[in-house]
Protein backbone atom coordinates (compact mmCIF):
# COMPACT_ATOMS: atom_id res chain seq x y z
CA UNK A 1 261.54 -128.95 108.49
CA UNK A 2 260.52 -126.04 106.28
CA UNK A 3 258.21 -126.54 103.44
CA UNK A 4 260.16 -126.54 99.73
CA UNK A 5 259.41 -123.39 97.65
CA UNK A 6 257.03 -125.31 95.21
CA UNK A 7 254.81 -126.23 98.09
CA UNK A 8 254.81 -122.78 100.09
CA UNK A 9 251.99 -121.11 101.75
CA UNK A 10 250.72 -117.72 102.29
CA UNK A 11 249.44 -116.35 105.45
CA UNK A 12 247.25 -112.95 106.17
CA UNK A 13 248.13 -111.64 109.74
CA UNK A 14 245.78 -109.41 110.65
CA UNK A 15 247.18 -107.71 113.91
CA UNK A 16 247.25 -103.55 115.63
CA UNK A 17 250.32 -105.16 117.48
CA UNK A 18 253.58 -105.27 115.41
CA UNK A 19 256.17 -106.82 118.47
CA UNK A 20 253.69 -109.97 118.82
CA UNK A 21 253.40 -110.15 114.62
CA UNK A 22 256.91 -110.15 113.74
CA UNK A 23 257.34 -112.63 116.12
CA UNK A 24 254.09 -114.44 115.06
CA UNK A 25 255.90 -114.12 111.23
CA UNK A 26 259.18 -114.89 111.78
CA UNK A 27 258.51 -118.06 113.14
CA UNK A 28 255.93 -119.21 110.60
CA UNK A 29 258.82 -118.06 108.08
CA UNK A 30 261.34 -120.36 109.88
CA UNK A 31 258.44 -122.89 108.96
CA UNK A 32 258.24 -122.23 105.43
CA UNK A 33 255.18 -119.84 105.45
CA UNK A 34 255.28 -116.54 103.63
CA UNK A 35 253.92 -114.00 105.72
CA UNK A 36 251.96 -110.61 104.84
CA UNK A 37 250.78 -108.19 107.96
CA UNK A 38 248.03 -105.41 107.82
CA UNK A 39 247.23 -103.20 110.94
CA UNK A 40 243.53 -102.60 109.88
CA UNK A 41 240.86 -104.15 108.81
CA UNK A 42 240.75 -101.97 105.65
CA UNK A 43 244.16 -102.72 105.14
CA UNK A 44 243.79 -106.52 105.03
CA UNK A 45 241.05 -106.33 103.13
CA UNK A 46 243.07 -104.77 100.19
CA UNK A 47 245.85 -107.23 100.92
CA UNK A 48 243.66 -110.43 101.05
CA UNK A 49 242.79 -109.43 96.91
CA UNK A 50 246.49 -108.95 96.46
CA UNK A 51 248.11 -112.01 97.96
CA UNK A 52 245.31 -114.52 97.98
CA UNK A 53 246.61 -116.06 100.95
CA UNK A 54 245.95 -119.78 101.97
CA UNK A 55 245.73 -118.88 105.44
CA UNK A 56 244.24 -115.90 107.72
CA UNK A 57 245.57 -115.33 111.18
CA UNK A 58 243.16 -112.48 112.78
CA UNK A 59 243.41 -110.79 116.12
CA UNK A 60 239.87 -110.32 117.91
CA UNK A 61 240.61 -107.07 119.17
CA UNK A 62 241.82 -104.79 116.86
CA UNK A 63 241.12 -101.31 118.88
CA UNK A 64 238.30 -99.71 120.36
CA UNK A 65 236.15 -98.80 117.11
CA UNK A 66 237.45 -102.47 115.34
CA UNK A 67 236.80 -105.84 115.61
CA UNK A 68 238.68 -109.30 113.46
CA UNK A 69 235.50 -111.21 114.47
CA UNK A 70 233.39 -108.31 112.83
CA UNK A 71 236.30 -108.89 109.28
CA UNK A 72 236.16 -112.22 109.82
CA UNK A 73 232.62 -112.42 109.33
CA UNK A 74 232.44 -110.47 106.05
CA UNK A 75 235.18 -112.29 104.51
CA UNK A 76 233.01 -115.21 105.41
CA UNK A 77 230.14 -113.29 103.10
CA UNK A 78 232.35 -113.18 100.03
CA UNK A 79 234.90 -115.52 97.71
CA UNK A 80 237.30 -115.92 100.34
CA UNK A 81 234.37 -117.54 102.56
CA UNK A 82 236.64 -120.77 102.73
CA UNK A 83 240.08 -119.37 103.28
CA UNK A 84 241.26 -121.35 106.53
CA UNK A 85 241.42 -118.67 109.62
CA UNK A 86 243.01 -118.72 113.05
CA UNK A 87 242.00 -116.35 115.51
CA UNK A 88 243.88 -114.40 118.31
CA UNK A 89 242.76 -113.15 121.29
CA UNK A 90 244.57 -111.54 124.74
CA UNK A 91 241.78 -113.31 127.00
CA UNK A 92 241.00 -116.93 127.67
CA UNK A 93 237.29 -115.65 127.82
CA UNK A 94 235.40 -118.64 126.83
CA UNK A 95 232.57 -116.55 125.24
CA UNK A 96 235.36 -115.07 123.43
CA UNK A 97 236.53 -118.60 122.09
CA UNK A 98 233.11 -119.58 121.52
CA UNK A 99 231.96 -117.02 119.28
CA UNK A 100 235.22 -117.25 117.10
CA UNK A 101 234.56 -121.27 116.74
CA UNK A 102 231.21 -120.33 115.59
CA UNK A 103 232.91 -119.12 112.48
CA UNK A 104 234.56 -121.69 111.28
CA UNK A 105 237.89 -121.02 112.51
CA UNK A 106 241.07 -123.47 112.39
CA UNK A 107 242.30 -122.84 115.35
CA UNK A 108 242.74 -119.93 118.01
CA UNK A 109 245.52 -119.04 119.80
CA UNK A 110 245.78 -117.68 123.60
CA UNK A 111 248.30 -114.32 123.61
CA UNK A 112 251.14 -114.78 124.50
CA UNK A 113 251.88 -118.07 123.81
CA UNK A 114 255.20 -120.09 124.46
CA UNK A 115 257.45 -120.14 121.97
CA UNK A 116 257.11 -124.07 122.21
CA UNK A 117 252.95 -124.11 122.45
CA UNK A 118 253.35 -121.67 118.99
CA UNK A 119 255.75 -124.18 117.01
CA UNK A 120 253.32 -126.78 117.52
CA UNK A 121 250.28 -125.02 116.20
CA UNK A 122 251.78 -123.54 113.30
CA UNK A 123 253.03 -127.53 112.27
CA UNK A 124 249.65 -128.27 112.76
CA UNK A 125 248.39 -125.78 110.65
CA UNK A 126 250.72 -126.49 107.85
CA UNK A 127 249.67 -130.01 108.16
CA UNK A 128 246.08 -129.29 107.87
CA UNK A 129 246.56 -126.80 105.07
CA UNK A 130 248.40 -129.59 102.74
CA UNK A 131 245.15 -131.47 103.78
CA UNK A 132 242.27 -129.00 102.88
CA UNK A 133 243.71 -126.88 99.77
CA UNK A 134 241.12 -128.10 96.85
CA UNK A 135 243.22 -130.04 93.90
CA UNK A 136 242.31 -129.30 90.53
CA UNK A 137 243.32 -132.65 88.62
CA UNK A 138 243.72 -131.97 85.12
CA UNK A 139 244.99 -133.78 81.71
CA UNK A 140 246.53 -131.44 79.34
CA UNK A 141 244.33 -131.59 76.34
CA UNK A 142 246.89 -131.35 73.96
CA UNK A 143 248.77 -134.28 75.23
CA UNK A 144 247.94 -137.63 77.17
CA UNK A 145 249.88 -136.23 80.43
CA UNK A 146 248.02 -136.07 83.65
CA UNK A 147 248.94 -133.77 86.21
CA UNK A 148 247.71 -132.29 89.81
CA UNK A 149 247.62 -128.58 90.64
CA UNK A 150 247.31 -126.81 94.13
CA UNK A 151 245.10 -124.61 93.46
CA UNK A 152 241.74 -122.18 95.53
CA UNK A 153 238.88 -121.51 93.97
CA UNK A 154 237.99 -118.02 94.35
CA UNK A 155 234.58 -117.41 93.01
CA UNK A 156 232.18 -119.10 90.19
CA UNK A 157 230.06 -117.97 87.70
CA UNK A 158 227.97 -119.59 85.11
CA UNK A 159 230.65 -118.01 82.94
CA UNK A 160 233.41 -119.79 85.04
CA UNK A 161 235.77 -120.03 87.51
CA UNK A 162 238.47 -117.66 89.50
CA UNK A 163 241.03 -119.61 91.06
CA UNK A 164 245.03 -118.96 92.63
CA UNK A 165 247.25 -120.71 91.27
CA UNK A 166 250.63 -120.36 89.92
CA UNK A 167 250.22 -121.54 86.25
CA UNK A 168 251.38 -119.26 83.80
CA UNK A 169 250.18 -119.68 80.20
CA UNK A 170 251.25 -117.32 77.32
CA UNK A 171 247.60 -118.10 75.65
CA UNK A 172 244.97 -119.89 76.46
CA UNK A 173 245.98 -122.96 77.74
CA UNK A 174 242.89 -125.79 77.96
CA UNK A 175 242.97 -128.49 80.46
CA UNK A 176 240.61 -131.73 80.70
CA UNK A 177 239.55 -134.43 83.21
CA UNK A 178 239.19 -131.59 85.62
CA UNK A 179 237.80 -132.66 89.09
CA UNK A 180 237.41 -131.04 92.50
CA UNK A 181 235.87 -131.72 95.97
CA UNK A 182 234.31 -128.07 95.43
CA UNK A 183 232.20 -129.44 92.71
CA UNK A 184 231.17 -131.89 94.42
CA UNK A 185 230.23 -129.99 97.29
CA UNK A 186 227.82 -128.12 95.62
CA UNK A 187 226.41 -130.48 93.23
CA UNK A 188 227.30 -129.56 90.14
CA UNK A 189 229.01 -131.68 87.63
CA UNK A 190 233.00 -132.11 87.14
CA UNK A 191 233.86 -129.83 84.17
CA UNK A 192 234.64 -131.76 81.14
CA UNK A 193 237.30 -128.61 80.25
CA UNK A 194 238.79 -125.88 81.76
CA UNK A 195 240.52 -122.74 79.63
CA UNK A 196 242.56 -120.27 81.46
CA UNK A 197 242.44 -117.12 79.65
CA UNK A 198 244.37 -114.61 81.41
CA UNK A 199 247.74 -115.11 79.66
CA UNK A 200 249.07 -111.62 79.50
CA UNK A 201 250.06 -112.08 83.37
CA UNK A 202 252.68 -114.36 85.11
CA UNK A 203 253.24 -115.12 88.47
CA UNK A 204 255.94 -113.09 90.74
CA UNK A 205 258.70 -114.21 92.35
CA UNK A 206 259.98 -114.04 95.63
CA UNK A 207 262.40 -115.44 97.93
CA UNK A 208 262.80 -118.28 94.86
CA UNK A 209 259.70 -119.50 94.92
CA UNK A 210 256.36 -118.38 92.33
CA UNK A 211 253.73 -115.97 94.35
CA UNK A 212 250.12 -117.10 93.12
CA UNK A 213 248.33 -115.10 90.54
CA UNK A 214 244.68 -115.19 90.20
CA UNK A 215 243.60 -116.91 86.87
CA UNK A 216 240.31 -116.33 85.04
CA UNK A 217 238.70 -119.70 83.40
CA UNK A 218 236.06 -120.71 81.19
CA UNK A 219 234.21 -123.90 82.06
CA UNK A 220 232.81 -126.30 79.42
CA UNK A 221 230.39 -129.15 80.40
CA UNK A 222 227.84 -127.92 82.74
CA UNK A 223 224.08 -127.97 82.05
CA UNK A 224 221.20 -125.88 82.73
CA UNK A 225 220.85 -127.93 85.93
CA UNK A 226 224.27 -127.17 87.18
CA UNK A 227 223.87 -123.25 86.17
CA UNK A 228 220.77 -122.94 88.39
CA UNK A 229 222.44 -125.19 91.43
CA UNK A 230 225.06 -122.18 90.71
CA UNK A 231 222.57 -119.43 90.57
CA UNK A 232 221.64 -120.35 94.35
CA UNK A 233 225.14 -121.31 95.57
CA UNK A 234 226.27 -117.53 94.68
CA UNK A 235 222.75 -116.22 96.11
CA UNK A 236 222.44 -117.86 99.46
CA UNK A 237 226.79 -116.90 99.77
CA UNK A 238 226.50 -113.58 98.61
CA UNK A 239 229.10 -114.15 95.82
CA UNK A 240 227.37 -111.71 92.84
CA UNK A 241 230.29 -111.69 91.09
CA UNK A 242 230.94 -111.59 87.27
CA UNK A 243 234.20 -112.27 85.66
């Protein structure tokens, strides 16, 4: 059963191959996915800034002079280090598969693939997505209502966060009681508030349903402590970032 519009994903294919993509797409469509393509590596990484997908399907072989593994690997280096990927490769080589599970890859997929084999894997990774997409849980400070947000975090500073989300605010809107298994995964304490601050945008719309929109946020209630635990988290994953 497809996924409603409020709980949609968005998927990165990054293939040379257009028949096997648009066949790859429309069936993740008929699942509820939304579904970008690039042909390059260059191109994908432009896209992966513009759509901020929740999933990356990458084909190993991308030409003589290209390699997804080789992408793969520097998208691993930067904010979209934890962006679920599934990899796709022509050969059943297992030194192949091996180096792509190496990376931290969701699953791989043998081309071509049976129409049946293919519907199973993509519920799976729908499944697995609705699993592993980090919550933000936050009470409106304003007003004693709790709600939960699917959100990614994109990058963090000591100045803050940069997250996905669809949450559109027409000025700074301040949220409280924010928690995240990202936060604890890197030891540093829950925020006490969050503040997003860019309210001059708004999410797009497509096929009726909200495209996410990357949101800039200020963090109050870390420490000193928790500023240096970030200091290293953004050194030893590359993330020098400032937002």
């Amino acid at each position: 059963m497809p996924i409603s519009p409020q709980q949609q994903f968005c998927a990165l294919i990054l293939d040379d191959q257009i028949d096997s993509t648009m066949v790859l797409k429309t069936m993740m469509e008929h699942r509820g996915f939304k579904c970008y393509h690039a042909l390059t590596a260059e191109e994908a990484t432009k896209r992966i800034e513009e759509v901020l997908p929740h999933l990356l399907i990458v084909d190993v072989t991308l030409g003589p002079e290209s390699s997804g593994v080789d992408w793969l690997i520097e998208v691993r280096k930067g904010p979209f280090k934890f962006i679920p990927a599934v990899m796709l490769t022509g050969s059943g080589d297992q030194e192949t598969v091996k180096n792509s599970m190496q990376l931290g890859i969701l699953d791989y997929v043998i081309k071509p693939a049976n129409a049946s084999i293919m519907d199973k894997k993509i519920t799976s990774w729908l499944s697995r997505l609705k699993d592993s997409i980090y919550n933000l849980e936050a009470e409106e400070a304003p007003l004693d209502i709790e709600a939960s947000f699917d959100m990614q975090i994109l990058a963090i500073s000591e100045t803050g966060l940069c997250v996905s989300g669809v949450i559109s605010n027409s000025e700074p809107l301040s949220f409280n009681k924010v928690s995240s298994p990202f936060f604890e995964g890197i030891d540093v304490a829950q925020p006490q508030r969050i503040t997003f601050l860019n309210y001059e945008k708004s999410p797009s719309s497509s096929g009726g349903s909200q495209n996410p929109i990357r949101n800039f946020c200020q963090v109050s209630g870390w420490t000193e402590p928790d500023f240096k635990r970030i200091r290293l988290w953004i050194r030893s994953n590359h993330l020098g970032r400032n937002f």
